[in-house]
C-alpha atoms as a PDB file:
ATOM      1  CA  UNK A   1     167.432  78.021 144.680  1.00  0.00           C
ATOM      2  CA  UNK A   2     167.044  74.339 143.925  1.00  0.00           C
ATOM      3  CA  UNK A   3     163.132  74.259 145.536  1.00  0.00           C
ATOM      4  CA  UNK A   4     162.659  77.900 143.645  1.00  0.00           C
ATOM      5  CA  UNK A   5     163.452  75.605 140.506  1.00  0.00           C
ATOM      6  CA  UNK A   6     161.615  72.631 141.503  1.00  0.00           C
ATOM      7  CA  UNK A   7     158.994  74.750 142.192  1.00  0.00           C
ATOM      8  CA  UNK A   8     159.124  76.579 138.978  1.00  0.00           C
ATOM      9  CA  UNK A   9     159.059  73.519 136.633  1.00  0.00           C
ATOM     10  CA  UNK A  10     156.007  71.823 138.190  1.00  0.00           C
ATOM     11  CA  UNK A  11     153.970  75.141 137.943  1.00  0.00           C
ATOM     12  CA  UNK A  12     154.739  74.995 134.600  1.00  0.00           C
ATOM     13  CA  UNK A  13     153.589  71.705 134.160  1.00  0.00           C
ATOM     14  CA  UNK A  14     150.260  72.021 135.783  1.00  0.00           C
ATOM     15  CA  UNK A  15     149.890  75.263 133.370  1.00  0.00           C
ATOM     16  CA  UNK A  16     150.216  73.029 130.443  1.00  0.00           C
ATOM     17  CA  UNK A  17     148.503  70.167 131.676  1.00  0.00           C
ATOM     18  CA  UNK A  18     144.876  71.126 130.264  1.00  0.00           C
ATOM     19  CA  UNK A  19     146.343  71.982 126.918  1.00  0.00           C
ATOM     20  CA  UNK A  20     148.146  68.820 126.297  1.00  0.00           C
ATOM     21  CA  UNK A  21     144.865  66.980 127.917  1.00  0.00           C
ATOM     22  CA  UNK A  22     142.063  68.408 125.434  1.00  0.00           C
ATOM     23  CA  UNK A  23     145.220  67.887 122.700  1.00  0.00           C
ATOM     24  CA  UNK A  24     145.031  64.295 123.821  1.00  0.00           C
ATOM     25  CA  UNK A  25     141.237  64.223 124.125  1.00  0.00           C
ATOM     26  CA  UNK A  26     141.007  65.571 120.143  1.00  0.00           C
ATOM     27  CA  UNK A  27     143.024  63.971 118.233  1.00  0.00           C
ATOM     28  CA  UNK A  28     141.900  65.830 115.276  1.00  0.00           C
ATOM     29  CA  UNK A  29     142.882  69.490 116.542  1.00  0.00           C
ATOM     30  CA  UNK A  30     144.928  71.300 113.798  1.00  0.00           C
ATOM     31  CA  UNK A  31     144.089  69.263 110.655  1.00  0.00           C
ATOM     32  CA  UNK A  32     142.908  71.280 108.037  1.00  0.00           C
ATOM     33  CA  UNK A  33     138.927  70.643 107.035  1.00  0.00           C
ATOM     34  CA  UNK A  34     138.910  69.007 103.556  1.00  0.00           C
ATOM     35  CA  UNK A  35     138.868  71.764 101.209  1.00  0.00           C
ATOM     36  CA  UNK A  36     134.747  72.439  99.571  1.00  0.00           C
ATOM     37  CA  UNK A  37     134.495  73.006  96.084  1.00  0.00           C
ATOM     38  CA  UNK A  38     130.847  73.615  94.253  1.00  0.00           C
ATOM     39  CA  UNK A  39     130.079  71.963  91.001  1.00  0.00           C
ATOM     40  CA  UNK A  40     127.986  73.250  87.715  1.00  0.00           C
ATOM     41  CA  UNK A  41     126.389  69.580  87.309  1.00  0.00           C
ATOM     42  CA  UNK A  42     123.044  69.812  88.598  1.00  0.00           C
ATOM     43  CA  UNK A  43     123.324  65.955  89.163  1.00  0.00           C
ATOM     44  CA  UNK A  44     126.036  66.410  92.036  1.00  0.00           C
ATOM     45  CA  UNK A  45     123.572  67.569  94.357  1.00  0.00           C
ATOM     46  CA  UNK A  46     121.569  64.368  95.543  1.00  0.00           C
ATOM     47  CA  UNK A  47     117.814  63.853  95.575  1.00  0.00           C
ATOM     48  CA  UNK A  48     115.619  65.352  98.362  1.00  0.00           C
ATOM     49  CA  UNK A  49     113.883  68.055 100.630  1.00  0.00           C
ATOM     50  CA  UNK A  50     116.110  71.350 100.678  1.00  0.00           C
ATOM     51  CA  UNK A  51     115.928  74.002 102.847  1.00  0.00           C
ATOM     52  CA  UNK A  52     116.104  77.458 102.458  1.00  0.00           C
ATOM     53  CA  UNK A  53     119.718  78.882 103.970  1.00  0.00           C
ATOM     54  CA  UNK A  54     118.261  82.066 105.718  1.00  0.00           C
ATOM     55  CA  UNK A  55     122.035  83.150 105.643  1.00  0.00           C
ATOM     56  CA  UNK A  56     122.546  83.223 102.703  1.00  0.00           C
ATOM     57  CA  UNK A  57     119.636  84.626 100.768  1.00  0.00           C
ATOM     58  CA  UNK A  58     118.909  88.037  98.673  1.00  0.00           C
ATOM     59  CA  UNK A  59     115.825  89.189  97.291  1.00  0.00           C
ATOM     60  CA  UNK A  60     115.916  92.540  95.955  1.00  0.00           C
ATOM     61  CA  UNK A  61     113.223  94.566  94.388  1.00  0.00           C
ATOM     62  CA  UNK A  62     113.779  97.258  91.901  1.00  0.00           C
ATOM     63  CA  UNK A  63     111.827  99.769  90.396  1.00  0.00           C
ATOM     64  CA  UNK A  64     112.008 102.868  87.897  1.00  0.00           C
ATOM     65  CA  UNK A  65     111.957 106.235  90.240  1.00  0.00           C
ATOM     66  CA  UNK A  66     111.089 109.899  89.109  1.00  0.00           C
ATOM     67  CA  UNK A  67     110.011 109.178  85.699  1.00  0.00           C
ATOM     68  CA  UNK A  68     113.033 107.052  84.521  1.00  0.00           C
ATOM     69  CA  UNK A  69     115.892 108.598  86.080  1.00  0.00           C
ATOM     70  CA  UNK A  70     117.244 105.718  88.550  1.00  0.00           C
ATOM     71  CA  UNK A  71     116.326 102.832  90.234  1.00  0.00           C
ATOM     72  CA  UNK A  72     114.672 102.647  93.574  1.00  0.00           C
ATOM     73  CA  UNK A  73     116.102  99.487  95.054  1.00  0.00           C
ATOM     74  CA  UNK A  74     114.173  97.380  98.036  1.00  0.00           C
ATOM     75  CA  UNK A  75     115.671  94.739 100.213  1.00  0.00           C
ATOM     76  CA  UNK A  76     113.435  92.003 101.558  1.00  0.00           C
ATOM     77  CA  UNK A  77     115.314  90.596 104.651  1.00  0.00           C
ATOM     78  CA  UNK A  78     112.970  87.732 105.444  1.00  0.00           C
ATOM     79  CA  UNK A  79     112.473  84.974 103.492  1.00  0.00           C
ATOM     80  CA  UNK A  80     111.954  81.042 103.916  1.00  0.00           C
ATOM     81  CA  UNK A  81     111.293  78.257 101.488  1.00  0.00           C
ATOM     82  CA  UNK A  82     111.809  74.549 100.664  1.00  0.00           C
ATOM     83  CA  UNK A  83     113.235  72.918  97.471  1.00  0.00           C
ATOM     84  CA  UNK A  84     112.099  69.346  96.236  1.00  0.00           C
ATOM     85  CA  UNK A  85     115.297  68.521  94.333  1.00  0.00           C
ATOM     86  CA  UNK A  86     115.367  65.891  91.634  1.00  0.00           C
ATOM     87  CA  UNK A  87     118.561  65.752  89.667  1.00  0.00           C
ATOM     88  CA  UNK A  88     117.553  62.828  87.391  1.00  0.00           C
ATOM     89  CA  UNK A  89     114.196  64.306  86.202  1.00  0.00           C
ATOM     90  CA  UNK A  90     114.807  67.836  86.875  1.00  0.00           C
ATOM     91  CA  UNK A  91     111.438  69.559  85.542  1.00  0.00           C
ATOM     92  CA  UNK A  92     109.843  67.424  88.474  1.00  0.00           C
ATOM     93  CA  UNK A  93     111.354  69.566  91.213  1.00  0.00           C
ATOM     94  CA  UNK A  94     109.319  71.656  92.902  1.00  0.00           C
ATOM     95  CA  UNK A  95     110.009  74.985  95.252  1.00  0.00           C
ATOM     96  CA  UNK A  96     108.302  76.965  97.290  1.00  0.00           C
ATOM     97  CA  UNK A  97     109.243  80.486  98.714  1.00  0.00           C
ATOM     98  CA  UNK A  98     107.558  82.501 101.319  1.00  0.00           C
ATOM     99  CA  UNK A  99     108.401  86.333 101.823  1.00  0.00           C
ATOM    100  CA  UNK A 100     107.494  88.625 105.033  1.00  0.00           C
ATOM    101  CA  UNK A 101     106.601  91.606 103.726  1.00  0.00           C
ATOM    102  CA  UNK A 102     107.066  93.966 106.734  1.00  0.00           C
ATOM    103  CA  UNK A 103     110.443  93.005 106.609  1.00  0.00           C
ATOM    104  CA  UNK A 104     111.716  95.407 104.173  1.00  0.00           C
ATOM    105  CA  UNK A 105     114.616  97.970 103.570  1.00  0.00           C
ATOM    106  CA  UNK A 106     115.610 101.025 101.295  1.00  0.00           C
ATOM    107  CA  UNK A 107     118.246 103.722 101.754  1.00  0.00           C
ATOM    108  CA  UNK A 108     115.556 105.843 102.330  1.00  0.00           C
ATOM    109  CA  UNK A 109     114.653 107.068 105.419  1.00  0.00           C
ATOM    110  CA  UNK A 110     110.664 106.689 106.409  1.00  0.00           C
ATOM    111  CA  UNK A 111     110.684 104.877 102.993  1.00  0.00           C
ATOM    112  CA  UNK A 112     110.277 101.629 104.119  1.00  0.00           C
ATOM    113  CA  UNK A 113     107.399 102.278 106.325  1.00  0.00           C
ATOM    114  CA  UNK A 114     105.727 103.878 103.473  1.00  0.00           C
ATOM    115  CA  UNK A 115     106.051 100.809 101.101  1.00  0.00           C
ATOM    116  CA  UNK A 116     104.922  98.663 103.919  1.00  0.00           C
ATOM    117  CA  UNK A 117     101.957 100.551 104.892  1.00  0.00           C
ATOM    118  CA  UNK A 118      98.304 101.078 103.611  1.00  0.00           C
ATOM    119  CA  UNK A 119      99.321 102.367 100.557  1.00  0.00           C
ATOM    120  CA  UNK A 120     101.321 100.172  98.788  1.00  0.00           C
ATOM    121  CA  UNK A 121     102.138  96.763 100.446  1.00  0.00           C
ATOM    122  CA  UNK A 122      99.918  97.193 103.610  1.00  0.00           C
ATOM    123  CA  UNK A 123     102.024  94.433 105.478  1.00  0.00           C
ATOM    124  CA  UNK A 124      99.634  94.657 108.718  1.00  0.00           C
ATOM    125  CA  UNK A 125      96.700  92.688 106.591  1.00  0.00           C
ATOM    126  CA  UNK A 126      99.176  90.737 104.074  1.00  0.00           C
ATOM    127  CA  UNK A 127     101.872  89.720 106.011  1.00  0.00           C
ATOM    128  CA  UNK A 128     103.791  87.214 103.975  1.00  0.00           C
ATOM    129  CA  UNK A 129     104.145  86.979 100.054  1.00  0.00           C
ATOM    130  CA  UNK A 130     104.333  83.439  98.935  1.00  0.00           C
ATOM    131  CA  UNK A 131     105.875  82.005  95.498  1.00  0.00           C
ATOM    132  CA  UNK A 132     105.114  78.437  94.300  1.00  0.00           C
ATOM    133  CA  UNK A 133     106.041  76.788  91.340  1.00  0.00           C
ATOM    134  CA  UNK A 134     103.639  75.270  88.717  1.00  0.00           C
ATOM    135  CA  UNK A 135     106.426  74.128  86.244  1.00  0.00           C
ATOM    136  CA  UNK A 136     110.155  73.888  86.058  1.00  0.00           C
ATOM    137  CA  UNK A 137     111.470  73.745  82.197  1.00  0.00           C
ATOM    138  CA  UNK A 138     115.066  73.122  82.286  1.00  0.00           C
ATOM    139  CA  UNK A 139     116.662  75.705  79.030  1.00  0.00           C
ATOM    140  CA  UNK A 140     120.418  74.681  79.543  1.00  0.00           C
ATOM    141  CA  UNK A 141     123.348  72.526  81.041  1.00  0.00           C
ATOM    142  CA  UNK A 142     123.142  74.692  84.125  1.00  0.00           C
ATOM    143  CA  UNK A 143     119.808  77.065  83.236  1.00  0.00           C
ATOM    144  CA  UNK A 144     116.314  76.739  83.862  1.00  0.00           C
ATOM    145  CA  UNK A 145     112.671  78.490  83.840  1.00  0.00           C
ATOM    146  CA  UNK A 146     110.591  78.486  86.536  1.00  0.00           C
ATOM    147  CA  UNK A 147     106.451  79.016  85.885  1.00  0.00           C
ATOM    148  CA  UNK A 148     104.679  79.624  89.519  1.00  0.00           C
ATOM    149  CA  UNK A 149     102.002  81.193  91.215  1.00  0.00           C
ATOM    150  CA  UNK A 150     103.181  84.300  93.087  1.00  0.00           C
ATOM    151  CA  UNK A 151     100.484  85.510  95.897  1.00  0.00           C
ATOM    152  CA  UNK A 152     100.878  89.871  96.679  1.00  0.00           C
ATOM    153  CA  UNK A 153      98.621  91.708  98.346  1.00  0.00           C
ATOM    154  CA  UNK A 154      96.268  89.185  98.518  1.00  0.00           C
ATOM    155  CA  UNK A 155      95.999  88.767  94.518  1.00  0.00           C
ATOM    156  CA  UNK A 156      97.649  85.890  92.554  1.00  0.00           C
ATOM    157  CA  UNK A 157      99.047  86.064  89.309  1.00  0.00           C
ATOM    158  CA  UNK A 158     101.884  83.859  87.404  1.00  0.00           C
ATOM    159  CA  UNK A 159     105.256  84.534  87.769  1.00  0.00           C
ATOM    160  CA  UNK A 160     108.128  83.272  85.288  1.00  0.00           C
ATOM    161  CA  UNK A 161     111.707  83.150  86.905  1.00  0.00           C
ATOM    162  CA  UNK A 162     114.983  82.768  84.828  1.00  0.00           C
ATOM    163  CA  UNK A 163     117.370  80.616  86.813  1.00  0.00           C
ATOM    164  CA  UNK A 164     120.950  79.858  87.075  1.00  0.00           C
ATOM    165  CA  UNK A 165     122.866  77.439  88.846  1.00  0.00           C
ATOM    166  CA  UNK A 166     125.133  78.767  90.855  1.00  0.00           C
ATOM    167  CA  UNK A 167     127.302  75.854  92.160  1.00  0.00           C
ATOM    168  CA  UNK A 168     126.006  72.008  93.403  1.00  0.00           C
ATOM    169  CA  UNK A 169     127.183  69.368  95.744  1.00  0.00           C
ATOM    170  CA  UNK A 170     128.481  68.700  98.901  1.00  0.00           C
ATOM    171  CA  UNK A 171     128.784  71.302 101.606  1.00  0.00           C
ATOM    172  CA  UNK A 172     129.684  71.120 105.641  1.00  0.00           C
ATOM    173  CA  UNK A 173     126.527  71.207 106.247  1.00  0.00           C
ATOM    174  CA  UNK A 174     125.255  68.256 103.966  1.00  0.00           C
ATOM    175  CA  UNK A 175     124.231  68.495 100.023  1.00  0.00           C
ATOM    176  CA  UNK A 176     123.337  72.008  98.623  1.00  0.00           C
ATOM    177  CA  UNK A 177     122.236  74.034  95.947  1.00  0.00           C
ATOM    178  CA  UNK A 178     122.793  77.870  94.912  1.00  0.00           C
ATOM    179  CA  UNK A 179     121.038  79.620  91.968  1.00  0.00           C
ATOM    180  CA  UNK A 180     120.842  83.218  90.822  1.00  0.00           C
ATOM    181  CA  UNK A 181     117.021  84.346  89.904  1.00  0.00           C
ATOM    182  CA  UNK A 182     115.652  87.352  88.405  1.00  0.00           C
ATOM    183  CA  UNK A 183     111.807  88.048  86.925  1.00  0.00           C
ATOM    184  CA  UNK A 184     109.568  91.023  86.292  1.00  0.00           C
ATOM    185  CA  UNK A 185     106.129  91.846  87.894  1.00  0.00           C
ATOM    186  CA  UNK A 186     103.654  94.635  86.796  1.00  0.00           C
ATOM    187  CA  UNK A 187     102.645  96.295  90.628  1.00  0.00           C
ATOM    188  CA  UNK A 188      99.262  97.452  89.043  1.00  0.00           C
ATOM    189  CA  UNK A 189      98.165  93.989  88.919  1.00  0.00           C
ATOM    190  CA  UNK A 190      98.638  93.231  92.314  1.00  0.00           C
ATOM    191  CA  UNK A 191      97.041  96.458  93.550  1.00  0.00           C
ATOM    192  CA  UNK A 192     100.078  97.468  95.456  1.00  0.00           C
ATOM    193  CA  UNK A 193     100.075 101.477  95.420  1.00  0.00           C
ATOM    194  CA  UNK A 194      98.557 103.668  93.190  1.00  0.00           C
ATOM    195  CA  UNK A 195      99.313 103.666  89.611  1.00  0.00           C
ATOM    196  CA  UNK A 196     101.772 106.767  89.065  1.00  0.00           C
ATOM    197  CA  UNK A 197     104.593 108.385  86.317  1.00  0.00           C
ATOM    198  CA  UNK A 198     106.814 108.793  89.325  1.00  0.00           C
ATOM    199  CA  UNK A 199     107.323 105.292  90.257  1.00  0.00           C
ATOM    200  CA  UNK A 200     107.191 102.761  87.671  1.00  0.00           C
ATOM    201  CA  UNK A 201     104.572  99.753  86.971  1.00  0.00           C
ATOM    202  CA  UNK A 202     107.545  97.080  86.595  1.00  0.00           C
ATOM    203  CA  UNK A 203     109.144  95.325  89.258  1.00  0.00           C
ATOM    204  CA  UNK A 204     112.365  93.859  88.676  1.00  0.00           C
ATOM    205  CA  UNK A 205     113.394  91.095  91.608  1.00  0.00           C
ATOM    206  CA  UNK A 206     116.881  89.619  91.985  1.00  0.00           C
ATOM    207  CA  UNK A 207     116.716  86.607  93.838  1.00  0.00           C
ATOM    208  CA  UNK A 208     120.321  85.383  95.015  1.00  0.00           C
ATOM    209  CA  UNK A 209     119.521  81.956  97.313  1.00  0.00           C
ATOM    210  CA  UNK A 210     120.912  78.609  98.636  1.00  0.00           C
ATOM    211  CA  UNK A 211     119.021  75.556  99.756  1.00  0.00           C
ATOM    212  CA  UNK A 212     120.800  72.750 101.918  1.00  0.00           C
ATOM    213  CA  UNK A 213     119.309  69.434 102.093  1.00  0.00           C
ATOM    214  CA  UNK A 214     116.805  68.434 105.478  1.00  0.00           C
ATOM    215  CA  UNK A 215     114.178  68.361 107.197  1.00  0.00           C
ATOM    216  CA  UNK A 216     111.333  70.720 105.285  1.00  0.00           C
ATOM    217  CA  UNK A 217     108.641  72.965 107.129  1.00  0.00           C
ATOM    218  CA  UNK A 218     105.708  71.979 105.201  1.00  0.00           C
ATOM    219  CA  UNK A 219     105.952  74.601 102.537  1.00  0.00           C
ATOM    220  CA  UNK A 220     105.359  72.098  99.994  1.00  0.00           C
ATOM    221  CA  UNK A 221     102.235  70.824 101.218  1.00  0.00           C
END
């Protein structure tokens, strides 16, 4: 019975061995991260090159379906982009968005494939829709307009963007930014699909995004 003891107590030991090793080996194991809190002032977010958070970005496109009735509503699920931040001169920054168009979804089924085809988008020759700012006109403590040029379909045309703040500062993953964006396109000046009382001209986009400061991918230039 003793060596049935003896026995029992150093198999037990070996078992816990490797857990009171890598407790040893990280000494930080079971302290609580440091609790993250956003900020509204723009100016808590440092100066630099953001990049787009592919996680965490929504770009949604709405538009008036069967005369009025309700909403169609379009999810673009690829997007990419690059943020020159400057919280001291703020109407200096700069961003730049890019958009692949095939990449899109409805609630409808065979919908999407319409909207990306020939017809209307016609993804296969214009792959990628591409936003970049000409001006940035700061309108509040946390509120801003953005003036760019916004490429579809191979046509340009200028795009205004009203922009909110979200929350600034520092994040796990270094400095970031989040702002809420929303603007209105006419379709018929892009040539994307033909012009029709069923589906309506204006184009309604909801952009929901969050940029986290390093390295850019040339957007900008």
């Amino acid at each position: 019975m003793r060596r049935l003891a003896c026995l029992t107590v150093a198999a037990a030991s070996l078992m816990a061995a490797p857990a009171w090793a890598q407790t040893a080996l990280n000494p930080t194991q079971g302290v609580a991260p440091k609790a993250i809190r956003a900020t509204k002032d723009p100016a808590s977010a440092s100066a630099g090159l953001y990049v787009l958070d592919s996680r965490q970005v929504s770009v949604v496109l709405r538009v008036l379906h069967g005369g009025g009735f309700s909403y169609t509503v379009a999810r673009m699920s690829d997007v990419s982009g690059v943020l020159s931040w400057d919280p001291v001169n703020i109407e200096a920054s700069k961003v730049s968005v890019k958009i692949a168009t095939k990449f899109l979804q409805t609630n409808v089924t065979g919908f999407s494939e319409q909207l990306t085809g020939p017809e209307f988008l016609n993804a296969a020759k214009f792959p990628d829709a591409m936003f970049r700012s000409t001006s940035v006109k700061r309108t509040g403590p946390t509120t801003g307009q953005i003036t760019g040029d916004f490429t579809l379909h191979g046509v340009t045309q200028p795009l205004i963007l009203e922009v909110d703040l979200v929350g600034a500062g520092p994040a796990q993953r270094g400095s970031s930014l989040g702002f809420h964006g929303r603007g209105t396109f006419h379709r018929s000046e892009f040539g994307v699909g033909p012009v029709s009382a069923v589906i309506g001209d204006d184009v309604e986009v909801l952009i929901d995004v969050e940029f986290t400061k390093g390295e850019g991918s040339g957007l900008l230039r």
